[in-house]
N, C-alpha and C. Protein backbone atom coordinates (compact mmCIF):
# COMPACT_ATOMS: atom_id res chain seq x y z
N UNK A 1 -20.35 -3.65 -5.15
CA UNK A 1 -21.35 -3.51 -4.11
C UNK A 1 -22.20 -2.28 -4.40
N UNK A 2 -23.61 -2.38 -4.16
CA UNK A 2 -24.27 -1.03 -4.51
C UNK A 2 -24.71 -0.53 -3.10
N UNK A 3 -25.06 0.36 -2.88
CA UNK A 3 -25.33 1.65 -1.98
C UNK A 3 -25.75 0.45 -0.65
N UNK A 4 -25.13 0.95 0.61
CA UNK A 4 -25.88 0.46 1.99
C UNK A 4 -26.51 0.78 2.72
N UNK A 5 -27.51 0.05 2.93
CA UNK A 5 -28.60 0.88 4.04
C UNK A 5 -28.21 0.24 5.33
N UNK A 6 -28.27 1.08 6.46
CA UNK A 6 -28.15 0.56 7.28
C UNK A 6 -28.58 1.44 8.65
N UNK A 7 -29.22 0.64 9.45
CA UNK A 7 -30.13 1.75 10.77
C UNK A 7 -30.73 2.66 9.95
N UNK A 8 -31.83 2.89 8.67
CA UNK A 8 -32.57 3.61 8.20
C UNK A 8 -31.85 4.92 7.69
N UNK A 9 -30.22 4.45 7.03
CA UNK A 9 -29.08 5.31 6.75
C UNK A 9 -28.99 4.58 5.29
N UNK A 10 -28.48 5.25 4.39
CA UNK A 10 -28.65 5.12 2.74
C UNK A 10 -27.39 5.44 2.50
N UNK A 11 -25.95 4.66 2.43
CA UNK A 11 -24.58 5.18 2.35
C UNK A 11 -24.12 4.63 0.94
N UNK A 12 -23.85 5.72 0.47
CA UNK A 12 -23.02 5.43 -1.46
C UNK A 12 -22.00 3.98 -0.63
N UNK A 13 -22.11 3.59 -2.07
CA UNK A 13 -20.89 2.56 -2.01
C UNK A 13 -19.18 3.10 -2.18
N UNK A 14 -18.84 2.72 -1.39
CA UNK A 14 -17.32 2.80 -0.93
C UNK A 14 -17.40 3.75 0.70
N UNK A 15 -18.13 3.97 1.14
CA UNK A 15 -18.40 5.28 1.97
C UNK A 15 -17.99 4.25 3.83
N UNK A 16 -18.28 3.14 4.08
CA UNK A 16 -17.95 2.76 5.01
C UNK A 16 -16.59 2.20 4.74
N UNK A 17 -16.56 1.33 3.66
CA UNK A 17 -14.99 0.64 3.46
C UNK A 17 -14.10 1.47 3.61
N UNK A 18 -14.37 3.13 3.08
CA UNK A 18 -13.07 4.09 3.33
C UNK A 18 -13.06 4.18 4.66
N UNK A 19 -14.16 4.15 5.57
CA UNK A 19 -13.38 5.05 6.83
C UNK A 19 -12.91 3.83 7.17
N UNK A 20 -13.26 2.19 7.20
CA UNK A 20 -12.90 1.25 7.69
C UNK A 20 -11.40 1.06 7.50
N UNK A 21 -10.82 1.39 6.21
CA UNK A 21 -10.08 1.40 5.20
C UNK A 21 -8.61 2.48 6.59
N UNK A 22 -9.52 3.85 6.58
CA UNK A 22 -8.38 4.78 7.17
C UNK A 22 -8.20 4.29 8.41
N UNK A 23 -8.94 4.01 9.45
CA UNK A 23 -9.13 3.26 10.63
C UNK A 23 -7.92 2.43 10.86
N UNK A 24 -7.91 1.36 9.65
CA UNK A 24 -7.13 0.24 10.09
C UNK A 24 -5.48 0.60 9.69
N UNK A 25 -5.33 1.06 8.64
CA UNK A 25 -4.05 2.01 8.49
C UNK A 25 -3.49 2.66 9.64
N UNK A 26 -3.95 3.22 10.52
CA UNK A 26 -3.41 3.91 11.56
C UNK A 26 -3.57 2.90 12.72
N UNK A 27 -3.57 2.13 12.78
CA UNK A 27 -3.12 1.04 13.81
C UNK A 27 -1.73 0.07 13.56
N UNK A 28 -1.18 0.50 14.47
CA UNK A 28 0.38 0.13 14.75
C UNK A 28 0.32 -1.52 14.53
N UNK A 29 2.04 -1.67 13.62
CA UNK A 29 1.93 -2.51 13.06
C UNK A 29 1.06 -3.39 12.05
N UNK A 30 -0.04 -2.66 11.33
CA UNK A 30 -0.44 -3.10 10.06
C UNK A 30 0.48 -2.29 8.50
N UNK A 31 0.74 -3.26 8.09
CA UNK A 31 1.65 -2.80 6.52
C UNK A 31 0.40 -2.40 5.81
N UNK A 32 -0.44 -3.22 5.19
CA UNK A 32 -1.35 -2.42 4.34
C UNK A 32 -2.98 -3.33 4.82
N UNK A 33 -3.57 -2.69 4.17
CA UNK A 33 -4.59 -2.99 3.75
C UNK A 33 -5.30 -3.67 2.64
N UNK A 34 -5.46 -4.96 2.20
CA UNK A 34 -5.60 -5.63 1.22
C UNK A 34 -4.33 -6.12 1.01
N UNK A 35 -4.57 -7.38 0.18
CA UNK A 35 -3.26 -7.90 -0.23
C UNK A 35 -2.50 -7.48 -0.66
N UNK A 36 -2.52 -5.98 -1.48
CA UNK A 36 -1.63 -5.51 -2.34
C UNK A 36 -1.32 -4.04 -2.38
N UNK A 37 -0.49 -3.42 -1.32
CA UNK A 37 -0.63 -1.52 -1.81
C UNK A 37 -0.06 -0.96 -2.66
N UNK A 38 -0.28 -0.17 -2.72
CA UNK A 38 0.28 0.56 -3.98
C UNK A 38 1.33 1.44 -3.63
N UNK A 39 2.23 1.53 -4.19
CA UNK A 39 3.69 1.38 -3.79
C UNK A 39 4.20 2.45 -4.95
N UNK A 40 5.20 3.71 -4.51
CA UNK A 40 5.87 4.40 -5.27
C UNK A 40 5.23 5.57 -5.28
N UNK A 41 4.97 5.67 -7.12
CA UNK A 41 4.53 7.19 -7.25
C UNK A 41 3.14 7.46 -7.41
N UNK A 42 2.66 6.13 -7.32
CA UNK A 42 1.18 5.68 -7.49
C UNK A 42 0.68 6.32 -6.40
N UNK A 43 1.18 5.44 -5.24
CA UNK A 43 0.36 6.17 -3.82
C UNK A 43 0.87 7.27 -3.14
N UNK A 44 1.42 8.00 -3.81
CA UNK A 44 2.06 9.61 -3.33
C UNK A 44 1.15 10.03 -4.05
N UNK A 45 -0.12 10.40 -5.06
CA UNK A 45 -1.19 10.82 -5.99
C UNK A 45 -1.96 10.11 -5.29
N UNK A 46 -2.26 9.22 -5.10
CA UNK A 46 -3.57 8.35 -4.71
C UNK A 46 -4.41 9.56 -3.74
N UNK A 47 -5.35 9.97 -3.66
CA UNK A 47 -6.68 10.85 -3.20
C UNK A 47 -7.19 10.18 -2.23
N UNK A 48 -7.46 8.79 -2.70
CA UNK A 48 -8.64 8.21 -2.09
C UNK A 48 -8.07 6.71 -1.49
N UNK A 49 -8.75 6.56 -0.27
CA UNK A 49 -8.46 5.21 0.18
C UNK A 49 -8.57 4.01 -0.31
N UNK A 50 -7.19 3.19 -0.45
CA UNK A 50 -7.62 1.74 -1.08
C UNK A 50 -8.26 1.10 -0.18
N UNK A 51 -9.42 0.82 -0.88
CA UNK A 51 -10.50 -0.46 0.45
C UNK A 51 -10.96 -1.56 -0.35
N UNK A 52 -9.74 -2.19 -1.06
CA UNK A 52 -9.81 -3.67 -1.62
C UNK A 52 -10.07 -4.64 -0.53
N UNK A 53 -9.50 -4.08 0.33
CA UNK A 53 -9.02 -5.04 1.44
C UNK A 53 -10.55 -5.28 2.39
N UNK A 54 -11.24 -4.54 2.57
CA UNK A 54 -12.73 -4.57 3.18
C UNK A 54 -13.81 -3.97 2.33
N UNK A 55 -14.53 -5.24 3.32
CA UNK A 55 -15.62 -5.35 2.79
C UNK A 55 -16.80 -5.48 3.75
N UNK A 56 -17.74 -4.78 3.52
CA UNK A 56 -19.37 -3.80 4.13
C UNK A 56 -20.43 -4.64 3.89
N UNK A 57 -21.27 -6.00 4.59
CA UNK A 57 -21.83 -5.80 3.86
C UNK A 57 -23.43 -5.70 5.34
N UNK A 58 -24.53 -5.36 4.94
CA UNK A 58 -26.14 -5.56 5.83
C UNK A 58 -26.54 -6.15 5.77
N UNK A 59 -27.24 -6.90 6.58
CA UNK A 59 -28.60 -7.74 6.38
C UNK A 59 -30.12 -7.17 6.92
N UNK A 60 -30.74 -6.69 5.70
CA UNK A 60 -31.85 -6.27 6.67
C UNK A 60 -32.11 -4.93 7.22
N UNK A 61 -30.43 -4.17 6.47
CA UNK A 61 -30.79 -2.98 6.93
C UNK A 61 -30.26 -2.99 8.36
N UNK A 62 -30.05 -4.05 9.08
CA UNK A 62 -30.13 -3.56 10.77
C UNK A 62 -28.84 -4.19 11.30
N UNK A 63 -27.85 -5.05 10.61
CA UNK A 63 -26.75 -5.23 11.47
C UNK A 63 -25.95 -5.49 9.82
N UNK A 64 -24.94 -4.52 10.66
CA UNK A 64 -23.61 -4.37 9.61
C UNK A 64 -22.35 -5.06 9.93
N UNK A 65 -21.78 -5.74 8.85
CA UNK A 65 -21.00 -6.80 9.28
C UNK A 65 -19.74 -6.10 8.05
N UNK A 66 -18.49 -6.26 8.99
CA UNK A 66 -17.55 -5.67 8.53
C UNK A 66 -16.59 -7.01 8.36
N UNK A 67 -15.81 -7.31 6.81
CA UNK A 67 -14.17 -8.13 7.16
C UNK A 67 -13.31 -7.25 6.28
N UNK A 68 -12.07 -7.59 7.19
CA UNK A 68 -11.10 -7.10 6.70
C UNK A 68 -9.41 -7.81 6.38
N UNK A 69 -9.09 -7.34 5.36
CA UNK A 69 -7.93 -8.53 4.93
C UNK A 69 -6.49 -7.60 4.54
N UNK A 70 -5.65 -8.32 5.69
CA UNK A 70 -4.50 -6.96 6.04
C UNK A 70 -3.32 -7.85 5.94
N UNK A 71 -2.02 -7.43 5.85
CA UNK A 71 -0.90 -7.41 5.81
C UNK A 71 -0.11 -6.77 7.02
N UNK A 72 0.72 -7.58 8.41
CA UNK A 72 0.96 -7.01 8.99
C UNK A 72 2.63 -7.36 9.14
N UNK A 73 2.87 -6.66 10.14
CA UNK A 73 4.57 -6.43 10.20
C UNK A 73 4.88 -7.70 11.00
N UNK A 74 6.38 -8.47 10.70
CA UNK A 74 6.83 -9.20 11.72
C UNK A 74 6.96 -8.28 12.88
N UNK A 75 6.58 -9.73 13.79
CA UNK A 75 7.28 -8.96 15.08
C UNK A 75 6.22 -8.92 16.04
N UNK A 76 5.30 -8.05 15.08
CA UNK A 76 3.91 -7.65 16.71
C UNK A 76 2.80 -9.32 16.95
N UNK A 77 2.68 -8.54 18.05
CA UNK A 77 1.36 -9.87 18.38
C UNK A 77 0.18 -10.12 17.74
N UNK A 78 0.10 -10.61 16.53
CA UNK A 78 -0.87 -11.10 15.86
C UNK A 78 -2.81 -10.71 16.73
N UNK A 79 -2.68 -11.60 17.72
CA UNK A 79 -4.39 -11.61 18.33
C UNK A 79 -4.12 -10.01 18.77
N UNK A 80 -3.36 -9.20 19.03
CA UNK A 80 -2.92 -7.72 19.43
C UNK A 80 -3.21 -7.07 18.57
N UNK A 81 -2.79 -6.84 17.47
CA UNK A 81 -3.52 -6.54 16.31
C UNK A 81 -4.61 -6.46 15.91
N UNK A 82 -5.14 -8.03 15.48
CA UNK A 82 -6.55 -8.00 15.30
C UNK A 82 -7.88 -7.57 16.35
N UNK A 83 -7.21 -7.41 17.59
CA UNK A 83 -8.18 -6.67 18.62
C UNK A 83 -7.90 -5.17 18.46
N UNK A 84 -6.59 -4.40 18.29
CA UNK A 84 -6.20 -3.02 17.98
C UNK A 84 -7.13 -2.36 16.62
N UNK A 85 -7.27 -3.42 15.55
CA UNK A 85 -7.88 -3.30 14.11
C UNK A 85 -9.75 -3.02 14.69
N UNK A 86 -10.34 -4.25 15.56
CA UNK A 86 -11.69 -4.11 15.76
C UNK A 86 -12.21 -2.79 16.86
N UNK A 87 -11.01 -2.60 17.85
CA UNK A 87 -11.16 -1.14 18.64
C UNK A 87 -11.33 -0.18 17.41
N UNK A 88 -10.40 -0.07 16.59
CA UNK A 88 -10.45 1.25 15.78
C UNK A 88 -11.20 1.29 14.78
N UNK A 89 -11.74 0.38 14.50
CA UNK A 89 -13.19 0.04 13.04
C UNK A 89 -14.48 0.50 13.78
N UNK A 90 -14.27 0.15 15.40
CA UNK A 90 -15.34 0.46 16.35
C UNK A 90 -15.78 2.00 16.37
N UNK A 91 -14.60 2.33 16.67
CA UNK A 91 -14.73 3.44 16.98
C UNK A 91 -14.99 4.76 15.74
N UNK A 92 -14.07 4.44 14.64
CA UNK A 92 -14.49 5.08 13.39
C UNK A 92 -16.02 5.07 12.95
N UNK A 93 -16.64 3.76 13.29
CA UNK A 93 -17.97 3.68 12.56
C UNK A 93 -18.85 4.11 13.66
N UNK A 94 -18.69 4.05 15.10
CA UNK A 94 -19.48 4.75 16.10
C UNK A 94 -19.12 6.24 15.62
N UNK A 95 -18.52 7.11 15.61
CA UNK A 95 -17.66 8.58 15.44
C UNK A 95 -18.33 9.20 14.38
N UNK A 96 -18.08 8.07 13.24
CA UNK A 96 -18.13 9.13 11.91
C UNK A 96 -19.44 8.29 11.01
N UNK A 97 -19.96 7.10 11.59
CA UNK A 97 -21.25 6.94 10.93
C UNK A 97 -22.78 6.86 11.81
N UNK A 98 -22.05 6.93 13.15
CA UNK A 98 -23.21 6.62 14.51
C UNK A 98 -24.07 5.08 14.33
N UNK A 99 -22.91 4.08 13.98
CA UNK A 99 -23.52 2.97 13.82
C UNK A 99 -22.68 2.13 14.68
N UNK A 100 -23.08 0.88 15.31
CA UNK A 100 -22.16 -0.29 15.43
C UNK A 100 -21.93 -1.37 14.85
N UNK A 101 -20.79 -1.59 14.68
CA UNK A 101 -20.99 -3.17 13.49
C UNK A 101 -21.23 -4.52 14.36
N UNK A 102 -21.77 -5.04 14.07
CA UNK A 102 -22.44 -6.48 14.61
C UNK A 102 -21.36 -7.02 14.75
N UNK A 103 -20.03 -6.95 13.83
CA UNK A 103 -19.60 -8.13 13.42
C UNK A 103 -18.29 -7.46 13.11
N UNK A 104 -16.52 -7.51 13.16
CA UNK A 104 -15.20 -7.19 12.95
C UNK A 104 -14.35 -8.24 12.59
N UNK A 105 -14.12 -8.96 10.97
CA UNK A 105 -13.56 -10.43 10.70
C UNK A 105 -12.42 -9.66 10.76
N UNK A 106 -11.05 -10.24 11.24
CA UNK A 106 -10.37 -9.68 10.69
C UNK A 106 -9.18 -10.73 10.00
N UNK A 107 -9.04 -10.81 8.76
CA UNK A 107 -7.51 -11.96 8.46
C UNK A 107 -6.69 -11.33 8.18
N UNK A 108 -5.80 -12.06 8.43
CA UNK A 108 -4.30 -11.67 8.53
C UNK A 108 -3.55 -12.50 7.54
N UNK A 109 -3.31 -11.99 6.05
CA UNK A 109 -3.23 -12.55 4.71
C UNK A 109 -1.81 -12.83 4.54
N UNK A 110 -1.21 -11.53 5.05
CA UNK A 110 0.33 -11.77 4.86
C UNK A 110 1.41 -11.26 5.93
N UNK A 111 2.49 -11.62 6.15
CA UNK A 111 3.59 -10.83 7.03
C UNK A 111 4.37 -9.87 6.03
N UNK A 112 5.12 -8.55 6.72
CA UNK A 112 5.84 -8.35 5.62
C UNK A 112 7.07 -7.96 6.89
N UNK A 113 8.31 -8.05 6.14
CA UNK A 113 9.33 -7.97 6.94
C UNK A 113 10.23 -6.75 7.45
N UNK A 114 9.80 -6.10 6.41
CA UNK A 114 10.56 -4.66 6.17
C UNK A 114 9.98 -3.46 6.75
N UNK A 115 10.27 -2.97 7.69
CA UNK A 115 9.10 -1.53 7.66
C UNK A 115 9.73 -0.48 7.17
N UNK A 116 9.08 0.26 6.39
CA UNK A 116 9.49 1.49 5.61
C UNK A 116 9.35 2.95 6.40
């Protein structure tokens, strides 16, 4: 993806997927983010947010449309989740970009059973 404009805002690429990225991590009961985290000694070094899992994209410059593709824990309430995931994408991108997203997909790719 190359650079996003959006509301007359010019954002490097990766710059919304990360906060979207940290956002959804800290909502109870999601395992990861994207189909696949990185696991061990990899993500004890890791710096930077994996945001395989979402994706940014505009139309027009004027409405930003966010999806996101997560891995969550047995157990919790699925539609609970995916409303917990669009509160906190909301609120990250109102907070820390002064934008609203048009749009919060959110799928739910895998269960995982174990919480660590």
């Amino acid at each position: 993806m190359s650079d996003l404009n959006v509301k007359g805002m010019k954002l490097a690429d990766g710059v919304v997927e990360t906060i979207v990225s940290i956002a959804v991590k800290d909502v109870e009961g999601v395992a990861a983010v994207g189909t696949s985290a990185p696991s061990g000694l990899l993500s004890a070094f890791q710096q930077k947010a994996d945001t395989s899992g979402v994706v940014a994209t505009s139309e027009d410059g004027n409405d930003l449309h966010i999806a996101i593709h997560v891995d969550v824990y047995y157990g919790y309430k699925l539609p609970k989740i995916a409303q917990d995931i669009r509160e906190a994408v909301a609120d990250a991108l109102e907070t820390q970009v002064g934008v609203k997203a048009d749009s919060v997909d959110v799928y739910i790719d895998g269960l995982r059973f174990n919480q660590e």
